[in-house]
N, C-alpha and C. Protein backbone atom coordinates (compact mmCIF):
# COMPACT_ATOMS: atom_id res chain seq x y z
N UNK A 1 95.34 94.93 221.56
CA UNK A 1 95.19 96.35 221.38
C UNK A 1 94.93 96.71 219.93
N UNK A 2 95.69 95.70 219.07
CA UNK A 2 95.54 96.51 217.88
C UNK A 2 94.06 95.95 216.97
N UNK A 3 93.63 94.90 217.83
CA UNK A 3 91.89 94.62 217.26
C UNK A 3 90.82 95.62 217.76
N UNK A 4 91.39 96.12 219.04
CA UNK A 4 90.47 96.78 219.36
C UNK A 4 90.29 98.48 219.04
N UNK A 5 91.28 99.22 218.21
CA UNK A 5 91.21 100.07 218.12
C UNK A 5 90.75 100.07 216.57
N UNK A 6 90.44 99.38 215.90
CA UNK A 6 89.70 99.32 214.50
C UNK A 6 88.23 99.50 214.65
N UNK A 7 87.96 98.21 215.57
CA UNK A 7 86.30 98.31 216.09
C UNK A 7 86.01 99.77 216.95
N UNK A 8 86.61 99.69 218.09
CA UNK A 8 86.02 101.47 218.82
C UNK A 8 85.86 102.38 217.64
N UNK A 9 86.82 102.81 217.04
CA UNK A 9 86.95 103.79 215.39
C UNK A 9 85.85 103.17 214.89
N UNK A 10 85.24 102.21 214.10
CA UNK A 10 84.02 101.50 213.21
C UNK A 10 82.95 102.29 214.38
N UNK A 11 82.85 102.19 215.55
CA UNK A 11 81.62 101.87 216.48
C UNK A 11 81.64 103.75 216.01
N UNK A 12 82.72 104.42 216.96
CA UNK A 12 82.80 105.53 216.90
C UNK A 12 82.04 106.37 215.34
N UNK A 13 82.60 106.22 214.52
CA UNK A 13 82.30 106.46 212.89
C UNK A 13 80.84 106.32 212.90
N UNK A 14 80.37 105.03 213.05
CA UNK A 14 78.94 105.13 212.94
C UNK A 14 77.83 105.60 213.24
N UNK A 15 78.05 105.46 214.72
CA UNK A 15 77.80 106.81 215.74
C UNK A 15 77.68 107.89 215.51
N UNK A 16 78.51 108.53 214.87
CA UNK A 16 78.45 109.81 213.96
C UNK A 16 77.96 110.07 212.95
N UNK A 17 77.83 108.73 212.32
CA UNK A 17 77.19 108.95 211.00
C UNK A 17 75.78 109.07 210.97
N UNK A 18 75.37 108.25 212.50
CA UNK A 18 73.86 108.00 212.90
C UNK A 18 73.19 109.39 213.52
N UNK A 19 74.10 109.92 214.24
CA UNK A 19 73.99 111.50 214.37
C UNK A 19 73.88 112.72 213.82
N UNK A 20 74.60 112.64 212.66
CA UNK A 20 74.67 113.63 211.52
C UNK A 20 73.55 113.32 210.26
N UNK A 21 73.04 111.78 210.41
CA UNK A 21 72.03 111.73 209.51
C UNK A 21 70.69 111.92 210.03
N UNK A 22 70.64 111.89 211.30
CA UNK A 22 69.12 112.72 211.98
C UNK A 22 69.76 114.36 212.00
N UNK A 23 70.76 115.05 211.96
CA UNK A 23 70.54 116.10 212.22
C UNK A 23 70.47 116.71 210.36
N UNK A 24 70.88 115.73 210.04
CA UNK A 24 70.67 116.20 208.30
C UNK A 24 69.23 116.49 208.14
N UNK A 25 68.27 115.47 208.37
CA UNK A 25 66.79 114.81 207.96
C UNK A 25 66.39 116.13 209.13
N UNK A 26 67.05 116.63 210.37
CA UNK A 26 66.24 117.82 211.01
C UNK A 26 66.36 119.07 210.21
N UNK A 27 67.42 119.32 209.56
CA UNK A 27 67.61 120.34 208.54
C UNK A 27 66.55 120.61 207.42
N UNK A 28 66.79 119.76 206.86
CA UNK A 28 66.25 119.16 205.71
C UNK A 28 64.39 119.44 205.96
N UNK A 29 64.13 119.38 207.10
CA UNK A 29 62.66 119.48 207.39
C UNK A 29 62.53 121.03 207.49
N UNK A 30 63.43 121.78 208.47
CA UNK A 30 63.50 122.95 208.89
C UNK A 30 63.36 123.70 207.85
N UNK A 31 64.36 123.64 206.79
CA UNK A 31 63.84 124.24 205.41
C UNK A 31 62.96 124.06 204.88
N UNK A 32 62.18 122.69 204.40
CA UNK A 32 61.36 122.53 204.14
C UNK A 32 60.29 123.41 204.98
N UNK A 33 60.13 123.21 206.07
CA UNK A 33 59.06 123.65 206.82
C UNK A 33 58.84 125.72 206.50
N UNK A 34 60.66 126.16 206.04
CA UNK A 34 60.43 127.57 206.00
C UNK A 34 59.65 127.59 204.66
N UNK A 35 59.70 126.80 203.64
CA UNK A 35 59.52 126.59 202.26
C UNK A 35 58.16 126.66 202.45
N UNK A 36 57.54 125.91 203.09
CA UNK A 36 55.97 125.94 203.34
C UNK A 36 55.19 127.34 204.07
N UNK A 37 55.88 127.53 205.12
CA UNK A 37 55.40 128.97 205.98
C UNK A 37 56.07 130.22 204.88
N UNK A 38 56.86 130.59 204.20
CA UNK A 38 56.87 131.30 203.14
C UNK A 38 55.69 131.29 202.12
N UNK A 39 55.59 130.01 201.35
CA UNK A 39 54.55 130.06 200.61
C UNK A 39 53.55 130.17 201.07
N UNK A 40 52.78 130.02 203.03
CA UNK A 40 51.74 130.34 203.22
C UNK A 40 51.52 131.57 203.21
N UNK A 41 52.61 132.41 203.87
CA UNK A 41 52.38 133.82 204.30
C UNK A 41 52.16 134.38 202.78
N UNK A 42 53.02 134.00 201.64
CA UNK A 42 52.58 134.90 200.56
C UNK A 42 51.34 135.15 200.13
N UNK A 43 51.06 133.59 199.94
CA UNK A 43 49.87 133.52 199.66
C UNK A 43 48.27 134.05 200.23
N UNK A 44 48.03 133.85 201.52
CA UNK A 44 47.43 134.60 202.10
C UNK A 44 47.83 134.87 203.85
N UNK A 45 48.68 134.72 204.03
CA UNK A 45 48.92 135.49 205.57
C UNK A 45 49.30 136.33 205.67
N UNK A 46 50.06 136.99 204.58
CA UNK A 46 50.40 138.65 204.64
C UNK A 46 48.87 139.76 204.92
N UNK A 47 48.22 139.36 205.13
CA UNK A 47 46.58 139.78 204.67
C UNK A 47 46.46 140.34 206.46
N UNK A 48 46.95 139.46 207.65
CA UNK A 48 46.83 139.75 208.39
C UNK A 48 48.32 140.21 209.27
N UNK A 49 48.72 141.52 209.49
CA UNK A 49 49.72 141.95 210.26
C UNK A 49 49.34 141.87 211.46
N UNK A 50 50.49 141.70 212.37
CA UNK A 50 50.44 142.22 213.94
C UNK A 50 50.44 143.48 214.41
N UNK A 51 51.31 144.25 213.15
CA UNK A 51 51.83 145.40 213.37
C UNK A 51 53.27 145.59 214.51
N UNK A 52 53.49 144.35 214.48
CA UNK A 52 55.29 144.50 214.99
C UNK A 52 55.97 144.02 214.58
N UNK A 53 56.85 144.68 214.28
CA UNK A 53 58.28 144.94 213.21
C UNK A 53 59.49 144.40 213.92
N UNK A 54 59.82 143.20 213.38
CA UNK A 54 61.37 142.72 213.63
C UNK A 54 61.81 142.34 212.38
N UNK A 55 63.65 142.79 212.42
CA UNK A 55 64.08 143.12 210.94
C UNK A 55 63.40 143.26 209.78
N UNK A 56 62.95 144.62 210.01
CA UNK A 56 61.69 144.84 208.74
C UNK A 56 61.27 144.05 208.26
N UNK A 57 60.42 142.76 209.14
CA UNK A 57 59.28 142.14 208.70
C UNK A 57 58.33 142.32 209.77
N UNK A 58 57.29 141.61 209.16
CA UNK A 58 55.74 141.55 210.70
C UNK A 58 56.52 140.61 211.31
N UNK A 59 55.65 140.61 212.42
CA UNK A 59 55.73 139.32 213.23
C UNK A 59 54.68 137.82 212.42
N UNK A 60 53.73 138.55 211.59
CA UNK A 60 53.29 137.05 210.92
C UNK A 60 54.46 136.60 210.21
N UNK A 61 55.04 137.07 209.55
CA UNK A 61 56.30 136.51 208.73
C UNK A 61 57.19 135.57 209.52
N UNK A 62 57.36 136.03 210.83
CA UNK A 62 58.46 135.25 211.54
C UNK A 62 57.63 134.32 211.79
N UNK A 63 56.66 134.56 212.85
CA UNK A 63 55.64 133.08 213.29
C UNK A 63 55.67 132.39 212.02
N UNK A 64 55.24 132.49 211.01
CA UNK A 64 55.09 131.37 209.61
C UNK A 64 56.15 130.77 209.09
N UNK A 65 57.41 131.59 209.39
CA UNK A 65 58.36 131.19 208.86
C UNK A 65 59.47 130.14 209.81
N UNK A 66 59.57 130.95 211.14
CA UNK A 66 60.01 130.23 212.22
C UNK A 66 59.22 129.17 212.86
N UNK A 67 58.31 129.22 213.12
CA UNK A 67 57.02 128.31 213.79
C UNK A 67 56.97 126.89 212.46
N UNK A 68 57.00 127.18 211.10
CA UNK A 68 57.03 126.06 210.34
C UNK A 68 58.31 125.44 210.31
N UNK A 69 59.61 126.29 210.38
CA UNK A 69 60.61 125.38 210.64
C UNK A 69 60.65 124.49 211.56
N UNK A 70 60.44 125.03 212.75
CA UNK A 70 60.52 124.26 214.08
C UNK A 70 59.87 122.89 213.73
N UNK A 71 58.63 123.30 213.52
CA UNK A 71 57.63 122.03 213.00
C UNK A 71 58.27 121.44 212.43
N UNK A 72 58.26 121.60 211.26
CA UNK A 72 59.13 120.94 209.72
C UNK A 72 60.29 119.71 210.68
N UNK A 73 61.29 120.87 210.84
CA UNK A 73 62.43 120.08 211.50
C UNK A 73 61.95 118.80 212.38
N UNK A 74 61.12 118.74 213.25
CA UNK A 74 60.71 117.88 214.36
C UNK A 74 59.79 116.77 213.34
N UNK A 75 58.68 117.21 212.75
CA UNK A 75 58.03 116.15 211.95
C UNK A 75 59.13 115.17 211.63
N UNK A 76 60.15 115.63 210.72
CA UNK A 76 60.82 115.00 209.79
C UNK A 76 61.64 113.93 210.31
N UNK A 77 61.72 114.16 211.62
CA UNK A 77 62.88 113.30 212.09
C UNK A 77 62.07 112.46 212.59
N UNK A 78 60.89 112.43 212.92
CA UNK A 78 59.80 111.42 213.70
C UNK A 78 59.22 110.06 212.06
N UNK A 79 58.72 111.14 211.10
CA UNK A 79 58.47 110.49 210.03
C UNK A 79 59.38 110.25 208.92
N UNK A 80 60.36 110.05 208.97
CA UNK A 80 61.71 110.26 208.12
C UNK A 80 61.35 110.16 206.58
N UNK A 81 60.90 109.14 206.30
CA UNK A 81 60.59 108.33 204.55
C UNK A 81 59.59 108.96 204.07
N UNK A 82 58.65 109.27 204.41
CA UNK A 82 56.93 109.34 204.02
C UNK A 82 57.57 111.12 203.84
N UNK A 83 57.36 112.07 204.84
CA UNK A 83 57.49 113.38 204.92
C UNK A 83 58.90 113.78 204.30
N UNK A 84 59.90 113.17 204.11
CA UNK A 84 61.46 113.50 203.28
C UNK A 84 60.94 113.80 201.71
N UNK A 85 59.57 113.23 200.94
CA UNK A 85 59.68 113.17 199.84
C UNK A 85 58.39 114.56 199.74
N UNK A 86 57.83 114.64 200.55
CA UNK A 86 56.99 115.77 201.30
C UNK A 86 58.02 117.32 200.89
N UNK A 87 58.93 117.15 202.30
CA UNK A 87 59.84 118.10 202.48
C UNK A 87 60.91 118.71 201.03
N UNK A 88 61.12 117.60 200.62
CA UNK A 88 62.27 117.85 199.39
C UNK A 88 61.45 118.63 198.27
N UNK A 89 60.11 118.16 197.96
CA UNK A 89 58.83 118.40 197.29
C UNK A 89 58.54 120.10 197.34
N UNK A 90 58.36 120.36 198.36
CA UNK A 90 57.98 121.84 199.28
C UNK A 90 59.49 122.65 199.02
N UNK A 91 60.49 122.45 199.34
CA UNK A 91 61.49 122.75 199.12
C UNK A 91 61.64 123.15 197.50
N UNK A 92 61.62 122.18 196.81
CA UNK A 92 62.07 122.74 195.73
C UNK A 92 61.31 123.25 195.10
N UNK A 93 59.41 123.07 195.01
CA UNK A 93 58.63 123.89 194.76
C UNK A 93 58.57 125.29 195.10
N UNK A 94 59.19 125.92 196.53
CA UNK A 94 59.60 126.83 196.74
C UNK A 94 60.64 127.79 196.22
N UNK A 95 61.46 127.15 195.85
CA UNK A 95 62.98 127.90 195.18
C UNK A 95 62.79 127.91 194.08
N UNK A 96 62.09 126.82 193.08
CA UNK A 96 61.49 127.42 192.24
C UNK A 96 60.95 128.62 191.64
N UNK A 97 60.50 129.11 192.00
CA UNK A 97 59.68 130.44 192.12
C UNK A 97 60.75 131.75 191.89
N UNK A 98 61.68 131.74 192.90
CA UNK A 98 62.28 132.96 192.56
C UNK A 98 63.11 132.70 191.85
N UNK A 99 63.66 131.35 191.67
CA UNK A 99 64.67 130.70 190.52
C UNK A 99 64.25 131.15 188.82
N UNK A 100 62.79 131.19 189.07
CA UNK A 100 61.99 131.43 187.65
C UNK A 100 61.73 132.45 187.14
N UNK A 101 61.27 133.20 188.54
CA UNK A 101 61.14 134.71 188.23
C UNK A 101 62.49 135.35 188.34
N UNK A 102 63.72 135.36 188.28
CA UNK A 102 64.52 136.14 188.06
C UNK A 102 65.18 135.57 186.69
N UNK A 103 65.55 134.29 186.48
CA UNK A 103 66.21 133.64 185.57
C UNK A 103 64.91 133.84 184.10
N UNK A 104 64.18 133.88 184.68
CA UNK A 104 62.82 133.56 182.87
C UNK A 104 62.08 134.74 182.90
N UNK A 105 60.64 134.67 183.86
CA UNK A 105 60.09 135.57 183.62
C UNK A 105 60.50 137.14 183.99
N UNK A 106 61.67 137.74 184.45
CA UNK A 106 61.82 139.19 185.06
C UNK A 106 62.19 139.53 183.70
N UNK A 107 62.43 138.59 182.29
CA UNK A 107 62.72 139.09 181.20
C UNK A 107 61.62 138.94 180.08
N UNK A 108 60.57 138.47 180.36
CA UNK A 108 59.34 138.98 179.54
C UNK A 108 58.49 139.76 180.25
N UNK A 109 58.78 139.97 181.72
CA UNK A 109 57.81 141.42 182.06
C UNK A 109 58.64 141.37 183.77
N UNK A 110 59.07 142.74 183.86
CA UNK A 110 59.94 143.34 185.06
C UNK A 110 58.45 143.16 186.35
N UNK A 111 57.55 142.92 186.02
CA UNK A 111 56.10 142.87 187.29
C UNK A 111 56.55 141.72 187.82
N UNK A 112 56.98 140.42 187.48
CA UNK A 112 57.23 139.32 187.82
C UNK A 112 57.95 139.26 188.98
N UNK A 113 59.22 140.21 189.44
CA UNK A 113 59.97 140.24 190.12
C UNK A 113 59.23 140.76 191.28
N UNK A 114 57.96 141.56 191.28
CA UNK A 114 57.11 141.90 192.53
C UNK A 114 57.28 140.69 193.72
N UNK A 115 57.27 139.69 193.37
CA UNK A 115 56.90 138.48 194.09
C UNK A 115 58.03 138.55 195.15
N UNK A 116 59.49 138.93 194.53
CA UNK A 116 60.02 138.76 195.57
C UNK A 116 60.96 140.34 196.19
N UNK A 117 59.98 141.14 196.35
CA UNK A 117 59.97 142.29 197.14
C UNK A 117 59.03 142.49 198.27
N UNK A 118 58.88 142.18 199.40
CA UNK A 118 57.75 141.85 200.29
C UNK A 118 56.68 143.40 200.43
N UNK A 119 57.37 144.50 200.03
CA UNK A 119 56.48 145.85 200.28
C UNK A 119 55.28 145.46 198.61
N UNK A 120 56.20 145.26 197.88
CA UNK A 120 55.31 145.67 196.44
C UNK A 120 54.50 144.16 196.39
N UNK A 121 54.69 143.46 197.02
CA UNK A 121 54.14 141.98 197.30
C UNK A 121 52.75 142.07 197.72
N UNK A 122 52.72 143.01 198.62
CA UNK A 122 51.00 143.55 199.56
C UNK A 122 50.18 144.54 198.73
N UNK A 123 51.21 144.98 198.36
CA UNK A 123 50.20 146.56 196.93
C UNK A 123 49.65 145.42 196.33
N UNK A 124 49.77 144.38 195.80
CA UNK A 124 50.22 143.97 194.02
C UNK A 124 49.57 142.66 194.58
N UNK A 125 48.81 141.83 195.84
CA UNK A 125 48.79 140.95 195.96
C UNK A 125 47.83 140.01 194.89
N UNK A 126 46.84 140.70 194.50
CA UNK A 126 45.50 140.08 193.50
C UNK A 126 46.08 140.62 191.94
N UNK A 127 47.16 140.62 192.05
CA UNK A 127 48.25 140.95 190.58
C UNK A 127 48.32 138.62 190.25
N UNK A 128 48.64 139.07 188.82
CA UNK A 128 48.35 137.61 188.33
C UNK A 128 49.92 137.14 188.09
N UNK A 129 50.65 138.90 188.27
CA UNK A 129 52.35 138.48 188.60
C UNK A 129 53.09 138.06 190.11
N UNK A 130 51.73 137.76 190.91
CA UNK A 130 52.08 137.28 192.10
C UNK A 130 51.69 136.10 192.54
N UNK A 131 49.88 135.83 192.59
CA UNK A 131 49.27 134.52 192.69
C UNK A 131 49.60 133.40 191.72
N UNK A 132 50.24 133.82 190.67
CA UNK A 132 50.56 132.82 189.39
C UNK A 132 51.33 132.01 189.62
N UNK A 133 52.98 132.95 190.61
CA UNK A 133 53.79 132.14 190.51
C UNK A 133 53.79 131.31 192.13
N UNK A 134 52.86 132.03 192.85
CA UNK A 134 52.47 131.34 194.06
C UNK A 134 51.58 130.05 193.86
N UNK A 135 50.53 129.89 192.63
CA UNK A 135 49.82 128.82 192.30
C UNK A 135 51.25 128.05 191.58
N UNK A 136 52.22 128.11 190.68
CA UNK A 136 52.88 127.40 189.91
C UNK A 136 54.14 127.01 191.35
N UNK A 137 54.02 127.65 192.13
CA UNK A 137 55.00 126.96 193.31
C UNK A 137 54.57 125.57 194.28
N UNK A 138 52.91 125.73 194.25
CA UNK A 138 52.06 124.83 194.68
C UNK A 138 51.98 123.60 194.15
N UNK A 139 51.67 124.16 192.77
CA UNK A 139 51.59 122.84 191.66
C UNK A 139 53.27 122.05 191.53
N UNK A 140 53.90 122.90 191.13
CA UNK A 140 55.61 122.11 191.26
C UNK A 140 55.48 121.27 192.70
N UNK A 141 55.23 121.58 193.43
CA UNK A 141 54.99 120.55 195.00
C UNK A 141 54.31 119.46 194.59
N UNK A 142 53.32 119.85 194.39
CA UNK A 142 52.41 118.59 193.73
C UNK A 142 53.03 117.67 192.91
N UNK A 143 53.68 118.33 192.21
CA UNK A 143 54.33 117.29 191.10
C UNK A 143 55.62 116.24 191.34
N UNK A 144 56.37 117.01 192.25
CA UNK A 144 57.29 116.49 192.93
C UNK A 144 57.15 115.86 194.07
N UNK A 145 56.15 115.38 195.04
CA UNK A 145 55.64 114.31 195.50
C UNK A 145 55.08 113.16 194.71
N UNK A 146 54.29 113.59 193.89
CA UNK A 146 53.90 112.35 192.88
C UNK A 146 55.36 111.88 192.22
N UNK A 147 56.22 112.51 191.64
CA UNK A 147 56.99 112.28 190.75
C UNK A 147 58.29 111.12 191.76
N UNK A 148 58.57 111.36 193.32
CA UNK A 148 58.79 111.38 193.92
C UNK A 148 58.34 109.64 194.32
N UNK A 149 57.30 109.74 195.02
CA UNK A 149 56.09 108.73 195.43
C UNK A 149 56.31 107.26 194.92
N UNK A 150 56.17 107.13 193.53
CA UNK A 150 55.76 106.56 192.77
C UNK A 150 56.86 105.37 193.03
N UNK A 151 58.55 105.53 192.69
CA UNK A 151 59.19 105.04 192.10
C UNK A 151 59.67 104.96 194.37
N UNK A 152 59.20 105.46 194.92
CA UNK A 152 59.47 105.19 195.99
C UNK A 152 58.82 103.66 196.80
N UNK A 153 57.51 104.02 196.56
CA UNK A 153 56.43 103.13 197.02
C UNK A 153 57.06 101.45 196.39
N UNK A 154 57.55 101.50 195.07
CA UNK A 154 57.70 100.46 194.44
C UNK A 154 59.30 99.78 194.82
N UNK A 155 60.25 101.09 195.36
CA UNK A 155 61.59 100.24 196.09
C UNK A 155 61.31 99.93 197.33
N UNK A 156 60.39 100.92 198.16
CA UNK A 156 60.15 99.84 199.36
C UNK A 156 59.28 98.56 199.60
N UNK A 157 58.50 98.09 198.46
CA UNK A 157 58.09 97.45 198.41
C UNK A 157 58.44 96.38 197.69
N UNK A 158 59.57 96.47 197.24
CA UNK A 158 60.73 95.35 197.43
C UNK A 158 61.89 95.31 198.12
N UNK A 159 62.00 96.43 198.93
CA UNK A 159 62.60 95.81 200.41
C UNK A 159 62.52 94.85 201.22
N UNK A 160 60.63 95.45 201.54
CA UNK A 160 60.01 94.57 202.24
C UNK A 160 59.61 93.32 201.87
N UNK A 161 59.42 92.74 200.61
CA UNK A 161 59.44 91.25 200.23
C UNK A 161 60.84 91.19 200.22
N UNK A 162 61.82 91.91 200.15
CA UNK A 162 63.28 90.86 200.41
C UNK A 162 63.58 90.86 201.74
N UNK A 163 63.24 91.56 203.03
CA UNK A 163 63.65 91.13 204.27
C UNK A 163 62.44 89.90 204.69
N UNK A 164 61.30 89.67 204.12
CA UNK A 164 60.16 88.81 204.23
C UNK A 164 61.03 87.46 204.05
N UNK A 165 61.64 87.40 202.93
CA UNK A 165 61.95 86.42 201.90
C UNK A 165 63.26 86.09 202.98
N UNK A 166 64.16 86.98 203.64
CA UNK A 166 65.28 86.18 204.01
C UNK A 166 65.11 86.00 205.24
N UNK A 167 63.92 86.22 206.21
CA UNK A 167 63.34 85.41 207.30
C UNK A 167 62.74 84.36 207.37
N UNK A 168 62.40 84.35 206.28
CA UNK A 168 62.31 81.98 205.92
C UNK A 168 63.22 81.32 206.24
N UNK A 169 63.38 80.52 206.80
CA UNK A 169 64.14 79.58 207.08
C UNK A 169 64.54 78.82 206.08
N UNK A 170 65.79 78.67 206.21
CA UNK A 170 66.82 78.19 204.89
C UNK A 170 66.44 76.55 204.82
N UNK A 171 66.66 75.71 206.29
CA UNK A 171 66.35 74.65 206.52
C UNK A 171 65.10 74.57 207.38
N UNK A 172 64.44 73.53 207.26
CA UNK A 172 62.98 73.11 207.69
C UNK A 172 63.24 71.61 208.19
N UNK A 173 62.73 71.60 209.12
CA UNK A 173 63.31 69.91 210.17
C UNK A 173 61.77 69.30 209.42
N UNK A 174 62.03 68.11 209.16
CA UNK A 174 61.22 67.28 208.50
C UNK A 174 60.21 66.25 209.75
């Protein structure tokens, strides 16, 4: 009895851990994915309304925002490695933005903060205090996949020569 209640607990534990780390990596996409349908709609999907209003937004807002989570979430858990450095990328290129414009720029010019008021967002859209920080949210993505990528590509690729390397056979019959 008392061997076996260490292992069930180990089996149990892991189990959980194997559970909570796909529902992490589904999270983790879901945001990501709102991170992306945000920055699309700013950028240009606000351009087209439905003209129906749920919690004072359009309905493009929700479709872009909900419809990319869903996505997001589901990609991520299918492609875990490749799209995680994707997702984290999009993510923080996203928060960026209003992180910048309230903390830096709302104090060399109060227009900056347009970006994140969704009414003065549509007046103001071909404003260079809106597409700027929508182009510098893009580019931070960019940068943070490459930055990302790089140092990735090169640990899995000594993974994979060390699980290569310890499927050789130790002994060889002569």
């Amino acid at each position: 009895m008392l061997t076996i209640v260490p292992a069930a607990s180990g089996l149990l534990a892991g189990t959980a851990a194997i559970a909570l780390l796909d529902a992490a990596f589904q999270v983790v996409g879901a945001a990501a994915g709102v991170a992306i349908g945000y920055m699309s709609y700013v950028a240009a999907l606000h351009q087209f309304p439905c003209g129906v209003e749920i919690l004072s937004h359009d309905l493009t807002f929700w479709l872009c925002t909900v419809g990319a989570a869903v996505l997001g979430g589901s990609l991520l858990r299918r492609i875990e490695f490749t799209l995680f450095v994707v997702a984290t990328s999009a993510l923080g290129g996203a928060l960026l933005v209003p992180a910048l414009a309230i903390l830096v720029l709302s104090r060399i010019d109060s227009r900056f903060l347009w970006i994140l008021n969704p009414e003065s967002r549509s007046e103001h859209a071909s404003s260079p205090f809106i597409y700027g920080q929508a182009i510098g949210g893009v580019v931070a993505t960019i940068l943070g996949v490459q930055f990302q990528s790089t140092p990735a590509r090169r640990v899995h690729a000594e993974r994979t020569e060390f699980f290569v390397q310890a499927r050789k056979p130790l002994l060889v019959q002569p």
